[in-house]
Protein backbone atom coordinates (compact mmCIF):
# COMPACT_ATOMS: atom_id res chain seq x y z
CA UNK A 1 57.67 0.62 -77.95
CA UNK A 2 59.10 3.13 -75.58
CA UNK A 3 61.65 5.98 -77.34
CA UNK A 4 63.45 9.03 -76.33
CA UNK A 5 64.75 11.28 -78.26
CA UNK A 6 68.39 12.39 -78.21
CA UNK A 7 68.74 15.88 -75.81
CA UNK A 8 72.02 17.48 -77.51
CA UNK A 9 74.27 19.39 -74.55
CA UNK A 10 77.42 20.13 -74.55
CA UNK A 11 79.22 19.51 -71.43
CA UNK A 12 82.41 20.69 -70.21
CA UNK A 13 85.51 18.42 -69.41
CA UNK A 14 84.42 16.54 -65.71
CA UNK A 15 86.40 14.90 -63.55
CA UNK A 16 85.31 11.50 -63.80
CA UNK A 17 84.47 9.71 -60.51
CA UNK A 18 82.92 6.54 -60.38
CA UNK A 19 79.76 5.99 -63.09
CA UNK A 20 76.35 4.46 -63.52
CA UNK A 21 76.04 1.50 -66.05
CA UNK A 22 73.00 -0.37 -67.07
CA UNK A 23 71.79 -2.57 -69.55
CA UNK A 24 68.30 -2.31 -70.87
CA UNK A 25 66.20 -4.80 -72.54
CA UNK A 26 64.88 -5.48 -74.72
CA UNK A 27 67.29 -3.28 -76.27
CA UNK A 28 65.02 -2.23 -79.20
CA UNK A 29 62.63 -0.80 -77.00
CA UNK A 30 64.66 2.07 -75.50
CA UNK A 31 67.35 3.98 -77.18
CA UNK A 32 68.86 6.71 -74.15
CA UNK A 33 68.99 6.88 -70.39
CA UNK A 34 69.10 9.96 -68.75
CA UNK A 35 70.89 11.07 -65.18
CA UNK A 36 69.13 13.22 -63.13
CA UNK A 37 70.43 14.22 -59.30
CA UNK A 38 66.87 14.32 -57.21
CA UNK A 39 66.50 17.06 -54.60
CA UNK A 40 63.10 17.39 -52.05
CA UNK A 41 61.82 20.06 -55.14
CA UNK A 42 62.45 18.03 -58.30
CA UNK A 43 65.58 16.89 -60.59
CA UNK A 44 68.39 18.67 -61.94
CA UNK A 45 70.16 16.85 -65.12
CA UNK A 46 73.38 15.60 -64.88
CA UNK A 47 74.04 13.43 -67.98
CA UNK A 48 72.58 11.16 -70.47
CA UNK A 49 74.10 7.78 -72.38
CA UNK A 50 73.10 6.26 -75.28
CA UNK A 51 72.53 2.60 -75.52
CA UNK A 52 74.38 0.23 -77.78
CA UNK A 53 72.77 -2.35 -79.88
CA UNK A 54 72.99 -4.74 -76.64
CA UNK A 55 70.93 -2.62 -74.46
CA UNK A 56 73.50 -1.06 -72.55
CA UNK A 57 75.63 2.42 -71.19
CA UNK A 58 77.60 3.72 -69.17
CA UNK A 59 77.86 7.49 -67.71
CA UNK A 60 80.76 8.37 -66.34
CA UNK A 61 80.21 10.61 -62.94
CA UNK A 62 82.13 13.35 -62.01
CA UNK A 63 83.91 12.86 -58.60
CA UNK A 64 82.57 15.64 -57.27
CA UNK A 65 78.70 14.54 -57.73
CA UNK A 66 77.35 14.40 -54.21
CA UNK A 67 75.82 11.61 -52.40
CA UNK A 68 72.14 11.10 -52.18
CA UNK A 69 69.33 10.05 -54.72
CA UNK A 70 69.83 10.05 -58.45
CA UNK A 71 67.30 8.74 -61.09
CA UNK A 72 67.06 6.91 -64.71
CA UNK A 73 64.68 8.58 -66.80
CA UNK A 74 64.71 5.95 -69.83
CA UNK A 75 61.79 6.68 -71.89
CA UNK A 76 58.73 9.38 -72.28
CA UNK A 77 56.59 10.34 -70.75
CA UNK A 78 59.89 10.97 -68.28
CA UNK A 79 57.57 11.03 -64.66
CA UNK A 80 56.18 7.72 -65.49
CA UNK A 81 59.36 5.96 -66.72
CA UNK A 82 62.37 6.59 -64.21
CA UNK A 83 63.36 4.75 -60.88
CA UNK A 84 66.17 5.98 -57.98
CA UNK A 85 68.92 5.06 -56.54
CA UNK A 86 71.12 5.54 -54.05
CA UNK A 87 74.58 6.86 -55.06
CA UNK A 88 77.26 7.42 -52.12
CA UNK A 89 79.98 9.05 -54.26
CA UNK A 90 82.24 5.67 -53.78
CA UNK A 91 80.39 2.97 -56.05
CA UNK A 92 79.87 2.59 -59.54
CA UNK A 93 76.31 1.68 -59.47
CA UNK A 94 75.54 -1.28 -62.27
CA UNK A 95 71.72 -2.65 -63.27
CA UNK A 96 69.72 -4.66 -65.60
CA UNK A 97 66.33 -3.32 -66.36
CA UNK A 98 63.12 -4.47 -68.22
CA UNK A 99 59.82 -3.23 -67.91
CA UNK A 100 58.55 -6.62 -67.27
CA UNK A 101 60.77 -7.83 -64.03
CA UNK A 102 61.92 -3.62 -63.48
CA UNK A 103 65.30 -3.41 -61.87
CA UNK A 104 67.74 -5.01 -60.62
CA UNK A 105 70.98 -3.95 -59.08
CA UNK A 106 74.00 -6.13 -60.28
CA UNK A 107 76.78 -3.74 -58.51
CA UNK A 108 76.68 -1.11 -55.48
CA UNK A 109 76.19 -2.67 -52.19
CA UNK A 110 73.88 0.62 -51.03
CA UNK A 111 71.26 -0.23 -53.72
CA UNK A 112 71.90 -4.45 -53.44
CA UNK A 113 71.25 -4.07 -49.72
CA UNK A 114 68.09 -1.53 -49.68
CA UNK A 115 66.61 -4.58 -52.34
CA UNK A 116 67.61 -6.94 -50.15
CA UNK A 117 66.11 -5.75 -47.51
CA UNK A 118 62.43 -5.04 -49.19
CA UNK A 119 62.48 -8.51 -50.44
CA UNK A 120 63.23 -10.14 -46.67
CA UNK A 121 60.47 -7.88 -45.44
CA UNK A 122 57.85 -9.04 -48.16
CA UNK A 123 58.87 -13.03 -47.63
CA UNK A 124 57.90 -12.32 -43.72
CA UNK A 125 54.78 -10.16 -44.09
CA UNK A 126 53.27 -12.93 -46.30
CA UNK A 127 54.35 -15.20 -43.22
CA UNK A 128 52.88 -13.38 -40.92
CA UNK A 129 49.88 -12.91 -43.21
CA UNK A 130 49.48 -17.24 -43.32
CA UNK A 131 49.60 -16.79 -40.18
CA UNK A 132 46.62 -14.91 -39.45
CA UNK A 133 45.06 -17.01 -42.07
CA UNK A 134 45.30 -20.19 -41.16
CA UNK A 135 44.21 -19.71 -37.71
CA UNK A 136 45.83 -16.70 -35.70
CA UNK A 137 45.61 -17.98 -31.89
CA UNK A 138 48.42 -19.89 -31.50
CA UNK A 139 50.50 -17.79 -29.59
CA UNK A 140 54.09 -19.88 -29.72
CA UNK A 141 53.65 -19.71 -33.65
CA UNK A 142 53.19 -15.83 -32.95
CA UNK A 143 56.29 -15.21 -31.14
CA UNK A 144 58.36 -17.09 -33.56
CA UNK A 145 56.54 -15.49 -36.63
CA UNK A 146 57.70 -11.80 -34.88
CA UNK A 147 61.10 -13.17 -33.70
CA UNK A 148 61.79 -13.39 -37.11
CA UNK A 149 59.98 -9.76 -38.39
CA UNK A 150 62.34 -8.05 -35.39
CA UNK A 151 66.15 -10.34 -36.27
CA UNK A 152 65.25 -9.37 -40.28
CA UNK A 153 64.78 -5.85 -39.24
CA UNK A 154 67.57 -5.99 -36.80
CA UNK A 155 69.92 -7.62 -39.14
CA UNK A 156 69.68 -5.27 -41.54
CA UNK A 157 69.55 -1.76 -39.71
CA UNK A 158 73.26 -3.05 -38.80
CA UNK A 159 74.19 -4.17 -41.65
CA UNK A 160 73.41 -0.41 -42.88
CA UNK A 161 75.45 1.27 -40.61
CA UNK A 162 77.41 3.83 -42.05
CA UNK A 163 75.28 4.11 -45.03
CA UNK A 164 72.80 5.88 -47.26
CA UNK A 165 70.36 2.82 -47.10
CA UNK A 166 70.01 3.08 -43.34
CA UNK A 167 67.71 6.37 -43.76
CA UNK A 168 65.24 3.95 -45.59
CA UNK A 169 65.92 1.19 -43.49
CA UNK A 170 65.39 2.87 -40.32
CA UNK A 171 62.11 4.72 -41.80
CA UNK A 172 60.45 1.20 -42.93
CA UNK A 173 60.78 -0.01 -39.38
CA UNK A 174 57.84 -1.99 -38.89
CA UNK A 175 55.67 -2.16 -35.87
CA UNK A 176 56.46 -5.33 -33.24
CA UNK A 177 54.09 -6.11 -30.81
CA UNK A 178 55.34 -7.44 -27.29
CA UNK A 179 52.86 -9.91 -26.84
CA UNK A 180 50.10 -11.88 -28.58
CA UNK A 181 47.49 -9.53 -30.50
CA UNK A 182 44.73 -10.67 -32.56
CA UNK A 183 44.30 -9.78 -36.19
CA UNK A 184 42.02 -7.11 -35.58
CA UNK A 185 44.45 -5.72 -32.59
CA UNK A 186 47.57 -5.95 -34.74
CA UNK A 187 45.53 -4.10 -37.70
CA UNK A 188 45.15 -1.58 -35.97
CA UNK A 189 48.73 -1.23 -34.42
CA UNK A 190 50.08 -1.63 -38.09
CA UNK A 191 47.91 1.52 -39.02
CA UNK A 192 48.48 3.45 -35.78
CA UNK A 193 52.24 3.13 -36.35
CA UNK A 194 52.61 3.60 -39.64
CA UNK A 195 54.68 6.83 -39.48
CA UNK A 196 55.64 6.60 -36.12
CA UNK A 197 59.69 6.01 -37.81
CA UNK A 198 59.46 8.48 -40.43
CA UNK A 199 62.06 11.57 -40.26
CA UNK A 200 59.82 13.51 -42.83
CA UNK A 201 62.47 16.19 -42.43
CA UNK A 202 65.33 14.12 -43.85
CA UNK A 203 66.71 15.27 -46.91
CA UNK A 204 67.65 11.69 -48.31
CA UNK A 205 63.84 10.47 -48.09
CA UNK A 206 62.27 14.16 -49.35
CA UNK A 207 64.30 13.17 -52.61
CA UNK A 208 63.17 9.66 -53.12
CA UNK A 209 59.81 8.48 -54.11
CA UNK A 210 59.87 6.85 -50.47
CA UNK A 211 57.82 9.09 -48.78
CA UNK A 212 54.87 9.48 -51.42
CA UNK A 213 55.15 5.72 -52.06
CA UNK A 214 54.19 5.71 -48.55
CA UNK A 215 51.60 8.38 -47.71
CA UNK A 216 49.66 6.88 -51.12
CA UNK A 217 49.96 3.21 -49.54
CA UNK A 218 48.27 4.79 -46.79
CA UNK A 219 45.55 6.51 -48.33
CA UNK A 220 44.96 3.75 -50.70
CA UNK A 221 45.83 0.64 -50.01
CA UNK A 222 45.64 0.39 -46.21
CA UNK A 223 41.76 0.24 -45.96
CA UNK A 224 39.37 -1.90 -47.74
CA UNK A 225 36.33 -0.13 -49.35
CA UNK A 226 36.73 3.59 -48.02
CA UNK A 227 34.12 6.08 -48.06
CA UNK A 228 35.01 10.05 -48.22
CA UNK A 229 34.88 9.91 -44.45
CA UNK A 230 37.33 7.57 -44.37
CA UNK A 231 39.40 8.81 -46.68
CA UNK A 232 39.62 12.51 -44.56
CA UNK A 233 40.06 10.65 -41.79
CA UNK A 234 43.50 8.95 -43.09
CA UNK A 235 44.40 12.38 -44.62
CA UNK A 236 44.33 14.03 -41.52
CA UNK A 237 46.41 10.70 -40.22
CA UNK A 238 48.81 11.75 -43.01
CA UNK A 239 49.00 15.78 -41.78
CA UNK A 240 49.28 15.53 -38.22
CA UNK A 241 52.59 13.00 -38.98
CA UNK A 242 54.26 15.73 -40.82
CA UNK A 243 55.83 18.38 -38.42
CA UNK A 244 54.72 21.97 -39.13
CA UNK A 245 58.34 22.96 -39.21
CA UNK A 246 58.73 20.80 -42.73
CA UNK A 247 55.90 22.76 -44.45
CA UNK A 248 57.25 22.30 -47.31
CA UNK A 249 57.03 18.48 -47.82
CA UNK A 250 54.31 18.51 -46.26
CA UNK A 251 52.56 20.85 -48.92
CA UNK A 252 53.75 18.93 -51.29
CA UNK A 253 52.38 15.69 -50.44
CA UNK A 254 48.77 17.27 -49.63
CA UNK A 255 49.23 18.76 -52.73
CA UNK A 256 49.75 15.31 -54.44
CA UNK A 257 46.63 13.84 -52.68
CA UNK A 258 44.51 16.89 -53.83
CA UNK A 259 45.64 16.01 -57.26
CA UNK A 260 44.50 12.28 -57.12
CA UNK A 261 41.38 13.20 -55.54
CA UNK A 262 40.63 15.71 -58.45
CA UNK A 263 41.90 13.34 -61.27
CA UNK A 264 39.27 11.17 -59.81
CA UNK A 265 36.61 14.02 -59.56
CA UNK A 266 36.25 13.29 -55.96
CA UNK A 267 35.26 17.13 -55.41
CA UNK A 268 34.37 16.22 -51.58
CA UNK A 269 37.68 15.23 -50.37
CA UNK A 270 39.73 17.04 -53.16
CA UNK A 271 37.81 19.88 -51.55
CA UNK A 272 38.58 18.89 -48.15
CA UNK A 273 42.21 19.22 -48.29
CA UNK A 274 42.03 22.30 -49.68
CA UNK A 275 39.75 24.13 -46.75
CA UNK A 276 41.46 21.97 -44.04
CA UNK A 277 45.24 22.01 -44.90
CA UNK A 278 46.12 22.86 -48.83
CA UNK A 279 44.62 26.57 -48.92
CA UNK A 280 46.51 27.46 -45.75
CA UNK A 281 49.54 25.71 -46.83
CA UNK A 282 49.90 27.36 -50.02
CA UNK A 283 49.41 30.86 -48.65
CA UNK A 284 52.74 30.08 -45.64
CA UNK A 285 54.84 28.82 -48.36
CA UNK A 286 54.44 31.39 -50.66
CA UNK A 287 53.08 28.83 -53.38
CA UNK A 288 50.54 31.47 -55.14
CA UNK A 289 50.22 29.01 -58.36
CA UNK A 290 49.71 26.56 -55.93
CA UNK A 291 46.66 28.71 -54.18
CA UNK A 292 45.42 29.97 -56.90
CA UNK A 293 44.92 26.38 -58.88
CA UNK A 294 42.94 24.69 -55.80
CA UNK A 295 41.06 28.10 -55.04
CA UNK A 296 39.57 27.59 -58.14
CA UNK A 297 39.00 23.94 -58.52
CA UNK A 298 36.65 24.42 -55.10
CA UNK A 299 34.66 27.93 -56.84
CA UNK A 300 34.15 25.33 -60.19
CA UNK A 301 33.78 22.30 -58.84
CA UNK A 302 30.48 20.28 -59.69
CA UNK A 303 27.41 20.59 -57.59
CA UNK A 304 29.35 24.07 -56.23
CA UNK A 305 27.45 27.24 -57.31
CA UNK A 306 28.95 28.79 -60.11
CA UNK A 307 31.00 32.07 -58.88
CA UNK A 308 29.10 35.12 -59.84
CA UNK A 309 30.13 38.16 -62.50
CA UNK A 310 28.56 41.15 -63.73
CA UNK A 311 26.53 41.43 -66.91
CA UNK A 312 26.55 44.56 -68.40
CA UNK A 313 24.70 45.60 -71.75
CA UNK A 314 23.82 49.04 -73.26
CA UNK A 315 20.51 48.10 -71.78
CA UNK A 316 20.96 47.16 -68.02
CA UNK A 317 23.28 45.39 -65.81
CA UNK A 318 22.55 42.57 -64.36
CA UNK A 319 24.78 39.39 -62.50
CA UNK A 320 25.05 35.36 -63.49
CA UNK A 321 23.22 34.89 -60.30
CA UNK A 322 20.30 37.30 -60.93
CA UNK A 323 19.92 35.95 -64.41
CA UNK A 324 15.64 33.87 -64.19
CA UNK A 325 13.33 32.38 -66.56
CA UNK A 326 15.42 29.38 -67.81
CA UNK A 327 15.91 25.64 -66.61
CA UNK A 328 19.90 25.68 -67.44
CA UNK A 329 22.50 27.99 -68.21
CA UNK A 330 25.87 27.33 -70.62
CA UNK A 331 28.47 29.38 -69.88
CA UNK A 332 30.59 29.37 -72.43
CA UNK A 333 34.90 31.08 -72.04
CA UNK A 334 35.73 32.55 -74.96
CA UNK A 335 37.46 35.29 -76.95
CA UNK A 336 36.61 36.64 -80.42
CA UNK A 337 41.10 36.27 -81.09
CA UNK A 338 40.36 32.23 -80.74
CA UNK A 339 39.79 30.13 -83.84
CA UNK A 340 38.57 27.50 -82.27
CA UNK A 341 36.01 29.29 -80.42
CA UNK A 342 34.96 31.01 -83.58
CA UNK A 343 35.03 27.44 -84.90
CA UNK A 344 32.74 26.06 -82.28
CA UNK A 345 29.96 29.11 -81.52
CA UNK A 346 27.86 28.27 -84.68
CA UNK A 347 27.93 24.95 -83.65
CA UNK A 348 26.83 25.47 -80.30
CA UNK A 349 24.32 28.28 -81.70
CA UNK A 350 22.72 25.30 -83.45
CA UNK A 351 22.59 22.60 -81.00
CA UNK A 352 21.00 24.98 -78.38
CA UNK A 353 18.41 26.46 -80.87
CA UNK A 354 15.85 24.13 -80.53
CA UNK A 355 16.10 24.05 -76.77
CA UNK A 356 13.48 26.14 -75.25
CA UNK A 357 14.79 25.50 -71.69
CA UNK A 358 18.30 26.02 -71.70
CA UNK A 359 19.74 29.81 -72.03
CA UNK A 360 23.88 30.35 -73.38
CA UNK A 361 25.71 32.99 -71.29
CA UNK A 362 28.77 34.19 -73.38
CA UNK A 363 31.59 35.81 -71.42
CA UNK A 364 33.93 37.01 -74.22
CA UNK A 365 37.70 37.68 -72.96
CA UNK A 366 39.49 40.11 -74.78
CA UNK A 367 42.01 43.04 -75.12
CA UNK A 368 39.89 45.44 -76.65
CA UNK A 369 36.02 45.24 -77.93
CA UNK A 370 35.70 46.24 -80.83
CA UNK A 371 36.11 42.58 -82.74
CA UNK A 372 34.31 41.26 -79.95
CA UNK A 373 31.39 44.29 -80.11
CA UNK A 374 30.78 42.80 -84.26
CA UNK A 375 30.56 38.85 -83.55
CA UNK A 376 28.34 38.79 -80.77
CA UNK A 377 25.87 39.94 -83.73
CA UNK A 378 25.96 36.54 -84.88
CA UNK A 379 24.26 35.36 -81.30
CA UNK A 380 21.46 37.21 -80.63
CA UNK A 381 20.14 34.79 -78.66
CA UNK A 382 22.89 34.54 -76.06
CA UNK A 383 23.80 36.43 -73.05
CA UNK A 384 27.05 38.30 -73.86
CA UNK A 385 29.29 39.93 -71.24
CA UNK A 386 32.80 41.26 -71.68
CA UNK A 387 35.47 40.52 -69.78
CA UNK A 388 38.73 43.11 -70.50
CA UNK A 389 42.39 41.87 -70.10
CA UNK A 390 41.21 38.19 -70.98
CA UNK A 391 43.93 36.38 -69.01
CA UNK A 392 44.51 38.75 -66.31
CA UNK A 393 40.56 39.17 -66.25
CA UNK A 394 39.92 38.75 -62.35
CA UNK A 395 37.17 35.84 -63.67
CA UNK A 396 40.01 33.69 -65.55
CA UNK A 397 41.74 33.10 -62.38
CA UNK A 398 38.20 32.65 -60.56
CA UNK A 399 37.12 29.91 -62.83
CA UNK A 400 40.52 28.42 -63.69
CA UNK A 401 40.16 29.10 -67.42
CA UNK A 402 43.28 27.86 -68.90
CA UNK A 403 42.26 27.38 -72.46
CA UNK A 404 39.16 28.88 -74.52
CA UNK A 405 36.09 28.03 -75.67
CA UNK A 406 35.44 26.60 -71.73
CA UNK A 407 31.88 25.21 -70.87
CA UNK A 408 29.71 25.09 -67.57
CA UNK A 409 26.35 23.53 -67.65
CA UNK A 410 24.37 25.38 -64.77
CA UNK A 411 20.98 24.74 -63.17
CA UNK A 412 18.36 27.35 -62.69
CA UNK A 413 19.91 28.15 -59.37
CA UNK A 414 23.34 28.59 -61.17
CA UNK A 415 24.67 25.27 -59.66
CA UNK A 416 27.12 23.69 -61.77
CA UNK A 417 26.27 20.15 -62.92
CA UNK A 418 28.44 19.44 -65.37
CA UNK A 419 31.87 20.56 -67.11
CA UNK A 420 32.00 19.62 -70.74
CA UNK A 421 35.78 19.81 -71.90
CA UNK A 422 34.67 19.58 -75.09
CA UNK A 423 32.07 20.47 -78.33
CA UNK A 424 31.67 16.35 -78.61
CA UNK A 425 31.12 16.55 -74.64
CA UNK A 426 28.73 19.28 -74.58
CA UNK A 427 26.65 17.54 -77.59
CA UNK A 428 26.45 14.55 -74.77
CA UNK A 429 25.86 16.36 -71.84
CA UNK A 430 22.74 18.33 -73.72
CA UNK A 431 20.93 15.35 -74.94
CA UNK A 432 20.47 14.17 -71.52
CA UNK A 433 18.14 17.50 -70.63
């Protein structure tokens, strides 16, 4: 059961427009829905209704709301559980939703004709998909298979004259050959055109899930069984489509393909759009949290050699990378101020103490040493290094240390190999030495 829980604003008086009215079911399963105006960088909130015992609402809109892409958040997490719409500042937009059929429009002829139109377009690509099926050569049943792709498309970009749909419309135009083409010729057409009608500089499609919907299609769906080259091959498809001039869109969809690609711990092509396109990206648009994030996925990413610090004792300094004489390093984050660090040390102390191969390296982040200085007495055994002004520490931002303790498993040659996020992940990772 999907809830969410009642935001409390108070709003000044609006001058009511038209409104947005829905009906959710079943109704037990949601109890709010929440109006949001999209823009290219995100959502601002407009409103929120709460839904009768029926299922439904109704949100008045003030008449001065302006045109363009607007979205239902209706249950938590919210970027998992919303869908747009197009709102032209004239309709009262009306919908029945369910999480089994999703939605459907019941009033506003922008969002009736934009479904419309993706359901004509999916009737004749599974034609033309039978076609190729059942035999693909004959070339009269070809001609009337893409007379009919070209009068649906047709049809439609007039009947969106005037309005918001037509941006979408227009964008979706598919490729339409001019004569006969095989299955493996019109393949490759399909793929070779794919953005060929795409304004990625239109402010209508930056604010609609259109244009990821259709870079990830791309990436993902478009070719069967891709290896890593393949995959930087479409990416680079995906780049040189977006004009330089719209770096910002186009950051942000590189930026949502790096963050597939490291969800999946695909470090080579994660990786890849960061040294071909992300890096460079980040530093033009000004996006430091941006640089700074991927800069250190790439320094900690596995099979990458761990970046190197200084070790410094009362007895001699020394570096990570200079550091001999064992088969595997932990390198443990942590800070003498963090209970759950001081929680999971003794642990670690005693799953490592039997291990004759294996060496802990303890980089301790901290304001000041002297708390620090007395509980690295309780680890004899480990390597301990300090590292002053913990978060701003040059290494947190190196590593990408967000949270303490923080585990590395390193070969001999300082390699990383694994990442435990975890004590019960580390106790894994360790009996496999």
């Amino acid at each position: 059961m999907k809830k969410l829980a009642t935001v409390l604003l108070i709003l000044p008086l609006l001058a009511i427009g038209q409104s947005v009215k829905g009906t959710f079911s079943p109704a037990k399963d949601f109890t709010h829905a929440f109006l949001y105006e999209a823009t290219p960088q995100g959502a601002n909130y407009v409103n929120h209704g709460e839904l009768n015992t029926e299922g439904k609402f109704e949100i008045k809109i003030d008449s001065s709301a302006a045109p363009g892409i607007y979205k239902i958040v209706y249950a938590i997490p919210p970027e998992e559980n919303n869908f747009d719409f197009i709102y032209d500042g004239k309709e009262t937009v009306a919908f029945k939703f369910s999480q089994e059929n999703g939605v459907e429009f019941t009033e506003s002829e922008e969002n009736k004709l934009w479904a419309s139109y993706l359901k004509s377009m999916d009737m004749v690509n599974q034609t033309i998909a039978n076609y190729y099926e059942r035999d693909g050569k004959d070339k009269e049943g070809f001609k009337a298979v893409f007379k009919v792709l070209k009068d649906t498309q047709t049809s439609y970009e007039a009947l969106a004259i005037g309005r918001l749909a037509s941006a979408f419309i227009m964008a979706n135009r598919p490729y339409i050959p001019t004569e006969y083409e095989d299955l493996n010729t019109y393949s490759k057409n399909v793929k070779k055109h794919y953005f060929s009608q795409i304004d990625f500089s239109n402010y209508i499609l930056q604010s609609s899930t259109f244009l990821v919907d259709r870079v990830l299609s791309y990436i993902f769906n478009l070719v069967e069984n891709p290896t890593n080259d393949t995959y930087k091959s479409l990416i680079d498809d995906v780049a040189n489509a977006i004009n330089n001039k719209d770096l910002v869109i186009k950051t942000y969809l590189l930026d949502l393909l790096w963050q597939r690609f490291a969800s999946e711990e695909n470090n080579t092509v994660a990786n890849y759009i960061t040294d071909k396109y992300l890096l460079d990206l980040a530093n033009q648009t000004g996006n430091i949290v941006l640089a700074e994030t991927i800069s250190s996925y790439k320094n900690t990413s596995i099979g990458t050699k761990a970046p190197n610090f200084e070790i410094a004792s009362s007895q001699n300094t020394t570096s990570l990378h200079d550091l001999k004489g064992s088969e595997y390093y932990l390198l443990i984050f942590w800070s003498s101020t963090c209970g759950h660090c001081l929680n999971e040390l003794p642990k670690v102390k005693e799953l490592v103490a039997n291990n004759d191969n294996l060496k802990v390296v303890a980089f301790g982040l901290e304001e000041e040493p002297s708390k620090w200085t007395e509980e690295i007495k309780n680890y004899p055994d480990f390597v301990h290094t300090i590292g002053l002004g913990k978060w701003e520490n040059p290494i947190v931002k190196t590593y990408g240390i967000a949270a303490t303790p923080m585990y590395f498993l390193l070969s001999s040659d300082k390699i990383i190999i694994a990442k435990p996020y975890a004590f019960e992940d580390l106790e894994v990772v360790l009996k496999d030495l």
